[in-house]
Protein backbone atom coordinates (compact mmCIF):
# COMPACT_ATOMS: atom_id res chain seq x y z
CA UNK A 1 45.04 83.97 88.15
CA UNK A 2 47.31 84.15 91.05
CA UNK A 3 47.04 87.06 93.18
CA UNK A 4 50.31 89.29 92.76
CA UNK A 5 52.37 89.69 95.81
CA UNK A 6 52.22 92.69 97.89
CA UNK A 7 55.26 92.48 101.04
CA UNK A 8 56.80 95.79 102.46
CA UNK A 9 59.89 96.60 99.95
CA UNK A 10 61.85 95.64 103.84
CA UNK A 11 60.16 92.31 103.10
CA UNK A 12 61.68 91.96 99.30
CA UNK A 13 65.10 92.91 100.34
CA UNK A 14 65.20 89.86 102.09
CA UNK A 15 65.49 87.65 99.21
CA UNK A 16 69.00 89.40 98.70
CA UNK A 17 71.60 87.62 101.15
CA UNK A 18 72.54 90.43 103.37
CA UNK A 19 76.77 88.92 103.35
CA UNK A 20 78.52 86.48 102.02
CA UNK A 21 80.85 87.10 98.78
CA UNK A 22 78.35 89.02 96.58
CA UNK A 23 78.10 91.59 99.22
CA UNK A 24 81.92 92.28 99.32
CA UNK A 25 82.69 91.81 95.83
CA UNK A 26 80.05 94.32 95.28
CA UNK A 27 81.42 96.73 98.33
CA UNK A 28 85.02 96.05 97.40
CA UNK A 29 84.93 96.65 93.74
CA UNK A 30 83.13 99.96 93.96
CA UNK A 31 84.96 101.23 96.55
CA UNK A 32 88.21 100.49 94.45
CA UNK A 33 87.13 101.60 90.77
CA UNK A 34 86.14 104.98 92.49
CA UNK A 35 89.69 105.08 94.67
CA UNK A 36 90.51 104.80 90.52
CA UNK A 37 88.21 106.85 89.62
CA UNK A 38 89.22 109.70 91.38
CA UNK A 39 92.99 109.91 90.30
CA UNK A 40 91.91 108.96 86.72
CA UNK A 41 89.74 112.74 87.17
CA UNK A 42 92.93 114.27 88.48
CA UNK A 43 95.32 113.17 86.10
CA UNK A 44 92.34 114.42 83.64
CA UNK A 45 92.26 117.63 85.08
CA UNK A 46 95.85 118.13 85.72
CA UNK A 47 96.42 117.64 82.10
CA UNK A 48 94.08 120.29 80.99
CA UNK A 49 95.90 122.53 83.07
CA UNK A 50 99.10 121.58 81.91
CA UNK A 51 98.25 122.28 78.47
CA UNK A 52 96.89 125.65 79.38
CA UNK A 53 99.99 126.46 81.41
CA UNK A 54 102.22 125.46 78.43
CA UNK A 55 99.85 127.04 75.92
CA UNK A 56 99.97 130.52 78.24
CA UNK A 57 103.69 130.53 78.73
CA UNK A 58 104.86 130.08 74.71
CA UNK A 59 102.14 132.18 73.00
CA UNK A 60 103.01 135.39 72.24
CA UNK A 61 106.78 134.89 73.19
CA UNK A 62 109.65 134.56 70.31
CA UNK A 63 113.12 134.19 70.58
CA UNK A 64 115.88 135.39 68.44
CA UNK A 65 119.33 133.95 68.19
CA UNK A 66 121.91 136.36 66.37
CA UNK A 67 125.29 134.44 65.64
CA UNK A 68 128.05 136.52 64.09
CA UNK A 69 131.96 137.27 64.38
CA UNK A 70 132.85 138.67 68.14
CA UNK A 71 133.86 141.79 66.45
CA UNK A 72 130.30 142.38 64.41
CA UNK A 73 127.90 140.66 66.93
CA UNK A 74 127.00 144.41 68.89
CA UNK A 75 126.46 145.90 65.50
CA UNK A 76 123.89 143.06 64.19
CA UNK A 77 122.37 142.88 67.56
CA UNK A 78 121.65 146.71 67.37
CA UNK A 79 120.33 146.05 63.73
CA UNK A 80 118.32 143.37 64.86
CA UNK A 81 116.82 145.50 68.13
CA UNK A 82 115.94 148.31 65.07
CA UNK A 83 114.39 145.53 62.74
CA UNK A 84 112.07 144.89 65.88
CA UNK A 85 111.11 148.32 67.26
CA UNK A 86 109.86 149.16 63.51
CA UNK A 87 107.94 145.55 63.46
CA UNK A 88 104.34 145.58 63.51
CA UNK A 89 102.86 143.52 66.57
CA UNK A 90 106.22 143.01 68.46
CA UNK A 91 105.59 144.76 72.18
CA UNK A 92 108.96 144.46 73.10
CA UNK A 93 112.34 143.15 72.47
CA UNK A 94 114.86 142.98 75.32
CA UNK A 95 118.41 141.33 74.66
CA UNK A 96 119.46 138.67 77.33
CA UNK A 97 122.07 140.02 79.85
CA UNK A 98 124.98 137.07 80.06
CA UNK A 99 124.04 136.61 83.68
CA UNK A 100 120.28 135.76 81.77
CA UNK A 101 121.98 133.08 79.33
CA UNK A 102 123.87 131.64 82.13
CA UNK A 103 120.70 131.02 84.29
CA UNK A 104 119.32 129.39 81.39
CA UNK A 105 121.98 127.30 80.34
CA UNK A 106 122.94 126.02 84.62
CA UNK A 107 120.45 123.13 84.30
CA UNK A 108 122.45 121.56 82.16
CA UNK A 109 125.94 122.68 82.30
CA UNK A 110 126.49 123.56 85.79
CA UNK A 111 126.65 126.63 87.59
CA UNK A 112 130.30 127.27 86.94
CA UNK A 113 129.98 127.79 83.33
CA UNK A 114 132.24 130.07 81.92
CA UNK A 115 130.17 131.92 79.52
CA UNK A 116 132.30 134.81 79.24
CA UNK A 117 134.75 132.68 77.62
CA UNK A 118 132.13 130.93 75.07
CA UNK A 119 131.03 131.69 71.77
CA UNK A 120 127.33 131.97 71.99
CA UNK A 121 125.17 133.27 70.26
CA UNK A 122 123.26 136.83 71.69
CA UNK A 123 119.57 136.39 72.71
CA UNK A 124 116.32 138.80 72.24
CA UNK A 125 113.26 137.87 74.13
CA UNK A 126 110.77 138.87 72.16
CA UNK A 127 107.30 139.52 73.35
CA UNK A 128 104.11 139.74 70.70
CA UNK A 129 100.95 142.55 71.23
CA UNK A 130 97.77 141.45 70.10
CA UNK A 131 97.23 140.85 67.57
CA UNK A 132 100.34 139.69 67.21
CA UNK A 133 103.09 139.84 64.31
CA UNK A 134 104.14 138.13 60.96
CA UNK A 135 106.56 135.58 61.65
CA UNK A 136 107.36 134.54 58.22
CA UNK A 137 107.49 138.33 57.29
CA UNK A 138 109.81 138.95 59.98
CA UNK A 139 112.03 136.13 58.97
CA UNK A 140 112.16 137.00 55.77
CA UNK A 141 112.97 140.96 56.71
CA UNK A 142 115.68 139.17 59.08
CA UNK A 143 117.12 137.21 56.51
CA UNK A 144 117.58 140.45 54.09
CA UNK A 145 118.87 142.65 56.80
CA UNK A 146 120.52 140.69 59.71
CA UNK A 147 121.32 137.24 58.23
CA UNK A 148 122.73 136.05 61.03
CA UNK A 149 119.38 136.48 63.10
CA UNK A 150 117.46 133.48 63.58
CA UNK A 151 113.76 133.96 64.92
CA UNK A 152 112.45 130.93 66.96
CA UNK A 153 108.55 131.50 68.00
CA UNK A 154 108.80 128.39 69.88
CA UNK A 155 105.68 126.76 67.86
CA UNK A 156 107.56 123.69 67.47
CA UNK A 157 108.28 123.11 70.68
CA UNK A 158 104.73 124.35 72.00
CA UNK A 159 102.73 122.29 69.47
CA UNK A 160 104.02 119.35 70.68
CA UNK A 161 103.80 119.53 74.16
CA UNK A 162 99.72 121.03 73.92
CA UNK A 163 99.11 118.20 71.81
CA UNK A 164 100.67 115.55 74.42
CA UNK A 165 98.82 116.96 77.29
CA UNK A 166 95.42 116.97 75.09
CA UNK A 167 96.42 113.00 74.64
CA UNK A 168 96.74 112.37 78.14
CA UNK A 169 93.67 114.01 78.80
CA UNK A 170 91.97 111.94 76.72
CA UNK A 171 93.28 108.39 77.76
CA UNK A 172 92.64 109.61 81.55
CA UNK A 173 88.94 110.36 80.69
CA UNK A 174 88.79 106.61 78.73
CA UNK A 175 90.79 105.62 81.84
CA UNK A 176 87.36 106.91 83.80
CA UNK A 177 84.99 105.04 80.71
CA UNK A 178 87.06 101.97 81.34
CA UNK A 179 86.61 102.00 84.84
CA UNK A 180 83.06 102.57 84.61
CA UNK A 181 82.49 99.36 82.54
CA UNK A 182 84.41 97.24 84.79
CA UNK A 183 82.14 98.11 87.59
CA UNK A 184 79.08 97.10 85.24
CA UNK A 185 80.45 94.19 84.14
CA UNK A 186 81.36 93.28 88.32
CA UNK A 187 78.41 94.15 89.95
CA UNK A 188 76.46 92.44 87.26
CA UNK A 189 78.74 89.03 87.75
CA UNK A 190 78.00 89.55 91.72
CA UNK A 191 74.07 89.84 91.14
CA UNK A 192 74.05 87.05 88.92
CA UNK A 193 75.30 85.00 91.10
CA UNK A 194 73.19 86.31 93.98
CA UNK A 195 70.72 85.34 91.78
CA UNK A 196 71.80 81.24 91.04
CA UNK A 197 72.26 81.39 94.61
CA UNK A 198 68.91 82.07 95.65
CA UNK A 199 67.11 80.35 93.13
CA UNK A 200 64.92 77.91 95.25
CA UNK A 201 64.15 81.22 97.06
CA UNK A 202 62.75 82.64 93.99
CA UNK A 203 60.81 79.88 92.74
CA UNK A 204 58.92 79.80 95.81
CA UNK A 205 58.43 83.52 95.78
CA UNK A 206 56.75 83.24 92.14
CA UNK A 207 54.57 79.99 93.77
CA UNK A 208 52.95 82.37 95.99
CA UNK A 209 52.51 85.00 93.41
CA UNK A 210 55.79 87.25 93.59
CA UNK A 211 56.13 89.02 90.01
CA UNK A 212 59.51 89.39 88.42
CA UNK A 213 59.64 92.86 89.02
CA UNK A 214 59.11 92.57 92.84
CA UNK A 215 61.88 89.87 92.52
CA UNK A 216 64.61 92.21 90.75
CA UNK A 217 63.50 95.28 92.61
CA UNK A 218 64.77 93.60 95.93
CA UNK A 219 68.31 92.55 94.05
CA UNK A 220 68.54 96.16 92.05
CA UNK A 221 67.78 98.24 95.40
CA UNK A 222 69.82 96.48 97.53
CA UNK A 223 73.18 96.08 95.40
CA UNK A 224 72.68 99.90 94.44
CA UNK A 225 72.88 100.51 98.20
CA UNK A 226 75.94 98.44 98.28
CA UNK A 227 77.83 99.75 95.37
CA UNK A 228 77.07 103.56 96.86
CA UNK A 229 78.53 102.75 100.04
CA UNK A 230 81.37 101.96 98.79
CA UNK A 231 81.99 103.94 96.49
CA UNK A 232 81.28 106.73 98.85
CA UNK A 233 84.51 105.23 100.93
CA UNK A 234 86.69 104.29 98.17
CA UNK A 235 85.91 108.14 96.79
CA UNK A 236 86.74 109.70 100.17
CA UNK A 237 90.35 107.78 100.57
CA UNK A 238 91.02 108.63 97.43
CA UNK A 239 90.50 112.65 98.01
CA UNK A 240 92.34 112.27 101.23
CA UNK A 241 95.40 110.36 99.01
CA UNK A 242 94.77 113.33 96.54
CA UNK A 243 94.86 116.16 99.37
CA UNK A 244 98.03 114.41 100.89
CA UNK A 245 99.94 115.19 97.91
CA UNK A 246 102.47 118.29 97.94
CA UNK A 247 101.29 121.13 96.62
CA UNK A 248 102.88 122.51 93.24
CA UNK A 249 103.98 125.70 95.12
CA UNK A 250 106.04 123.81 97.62
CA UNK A 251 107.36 121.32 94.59
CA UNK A 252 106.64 122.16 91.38
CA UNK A 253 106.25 120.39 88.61
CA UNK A 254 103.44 118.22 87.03
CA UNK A 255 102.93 115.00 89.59
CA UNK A 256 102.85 117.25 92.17
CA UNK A 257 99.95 119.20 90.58
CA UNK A 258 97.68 116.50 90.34
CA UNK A 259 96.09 117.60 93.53
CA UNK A 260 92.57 118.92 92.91
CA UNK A 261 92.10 122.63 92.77
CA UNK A 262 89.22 125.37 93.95
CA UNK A 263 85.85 124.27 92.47
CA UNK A 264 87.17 121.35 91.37
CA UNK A 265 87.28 119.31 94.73
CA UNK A 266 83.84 119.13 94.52
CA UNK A 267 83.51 116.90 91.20
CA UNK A 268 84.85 113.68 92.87
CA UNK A 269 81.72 114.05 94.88
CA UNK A 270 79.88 112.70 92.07
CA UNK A 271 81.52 109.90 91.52
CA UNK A 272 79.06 107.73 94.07
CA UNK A 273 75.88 108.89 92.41
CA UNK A 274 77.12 107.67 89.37
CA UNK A 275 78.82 104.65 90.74
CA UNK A 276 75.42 103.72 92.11
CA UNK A 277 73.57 104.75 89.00
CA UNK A 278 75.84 102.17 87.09
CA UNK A 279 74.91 99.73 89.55
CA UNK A 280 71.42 100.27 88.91
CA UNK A 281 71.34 99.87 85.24
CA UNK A 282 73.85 96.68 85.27
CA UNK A 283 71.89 94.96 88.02
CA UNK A 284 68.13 95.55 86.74
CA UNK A 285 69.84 94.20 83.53
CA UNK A 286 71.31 91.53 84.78
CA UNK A 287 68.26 90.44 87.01
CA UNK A 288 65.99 90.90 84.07
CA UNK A 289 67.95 88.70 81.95
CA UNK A 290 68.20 85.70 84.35
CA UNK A 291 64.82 85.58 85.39
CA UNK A 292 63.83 85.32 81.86
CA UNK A 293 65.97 82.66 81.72
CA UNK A 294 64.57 80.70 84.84
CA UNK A 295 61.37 78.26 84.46
């Protein structure tokens, strides 16, 4: 029985070519999949906070439209106002002032709209109490009393948007899977061919008694250490891209928001663990396999 090879672990890394393309295929791809990685968490997170935003700002508010002659609009809107201080789980209902309807009507008919001069409809902001009211009683009370009165409690417009924001939650976290398996399936195509490449090198290694395990220890260890320095860099430029962006308070809006926020600056920071922990598994994998396969 051959006696089983016992070098320093400095001694096994040598097998592993210390350059050439493996090493910056390695280096290069996890240093770009986490640069990836890190917007795919923002867009993640901004998301989630979208939906809460947009969640927060519809539930518990309703909005009634009450459409009648010039001459009888005051009197239903005073019914209406009465309907609502008598309604169980309504905390208050304020009618819009015209200078109200004309802010919300600017963004899309210009700020010399003449609403004076217009036919619309009056407006009630309604605001709910927990635990909130009936809507379909209230409609129906509405409809008897004030049929003019339409009650809008803006679910179809907030369904919609919680449920797109949940979406592109989701395809930014299998954004994150994807990117994942791509730096498996690279860093496994990189040791593999570190592996063909040193071939002669390892047949001589397993003359003089070198086990398998010594032999993918030295590949595993060292492309680990490659894909976590990377990684490291490509996750730090992508926090400084992330903390370059404009700030929803100077902005607004939702690409501006994508910027990280409190606590959660700190999660990008595991993105190199696991970037080298991916590394790991792919590479012992990989160097398993193709010693297996050599005579």
């Amino acid at each position: 029985m051959r006696p089983a090879l016992r070098a320093p672990e400095t001694q096994a890394d040598r097998v592993v070519p210390p350059s050439g393309f493996t090493a910056r295929l390695t280096s290069f791809t996890a240093g770009a999949m986490a640069f990836l990685a890190v917007f795919a968490l923002a867009l993640a997170l901004a998301a989630g906070r979208l939906a809460d935003r947009w969640q927060d700002a519809l539930e518990g508010t309703a909005t009634i439209r009450v459409s009648a002659p010039a001459d009888q609009q005051a009197a239903q809107l005073r019914r209406v106002l009465g309907i609502l201080s008598t309604t169980p789980g309504v905390a208050e209902a304020r009618a819009l002032e015209p200078d109200e309807q004309r802010a919300l009507l600017e963004p899309w008919l210009g700020p010399d709209l003449p609403i004076e001069a217009l036919p619309l409809p009056a407006l009630i902001a309604v605001t709910a109490a927990p635990p909130g009211y009936d809507p379909e009683g209230l409609r129906m009370r509405l409809a008897a009393e004030a049929p003019g009165a339409v009650l809008d409690d803006h679910s179809r417009w907030r369904r919609p948007l919680v449920t797109a924001a949940a979406r592109l939650r989701l395809l930014a976290l299998a954004a994150i899977a994807l990117i994942g398996g791509a730096t498996a399936a690279m860093i496994a195509l990189a040791a593999h061919a570190a592996l063909a490449a040193n071939r002669q090198v390892i047949g001589v290694l397993r003359l003089v008694g070198a086990r398998d395990v010594y032999i993918a220890r030295a590949f595993v260890r060292r492309f680990t250490r490659r894909a976590l320095t990377g990684a490291a860099a490509g996750t730090a430029a992508g926090m400084a891209a992330m903390a370059a962006l404009p700030s929803m308070d100077e902005a607004g809006g939702f690409l501006t928001g994508l910027a990280f926020d409190g606590l959660h600056w700190a999660l990008p920071l595991a993105i190199p663990p696991l970037a080298a922990l991916v590394a790991f598994a792919a590479t012992r994998a990989a160097a398993f396999g193709i010693l297996r396969g050599l005579p």
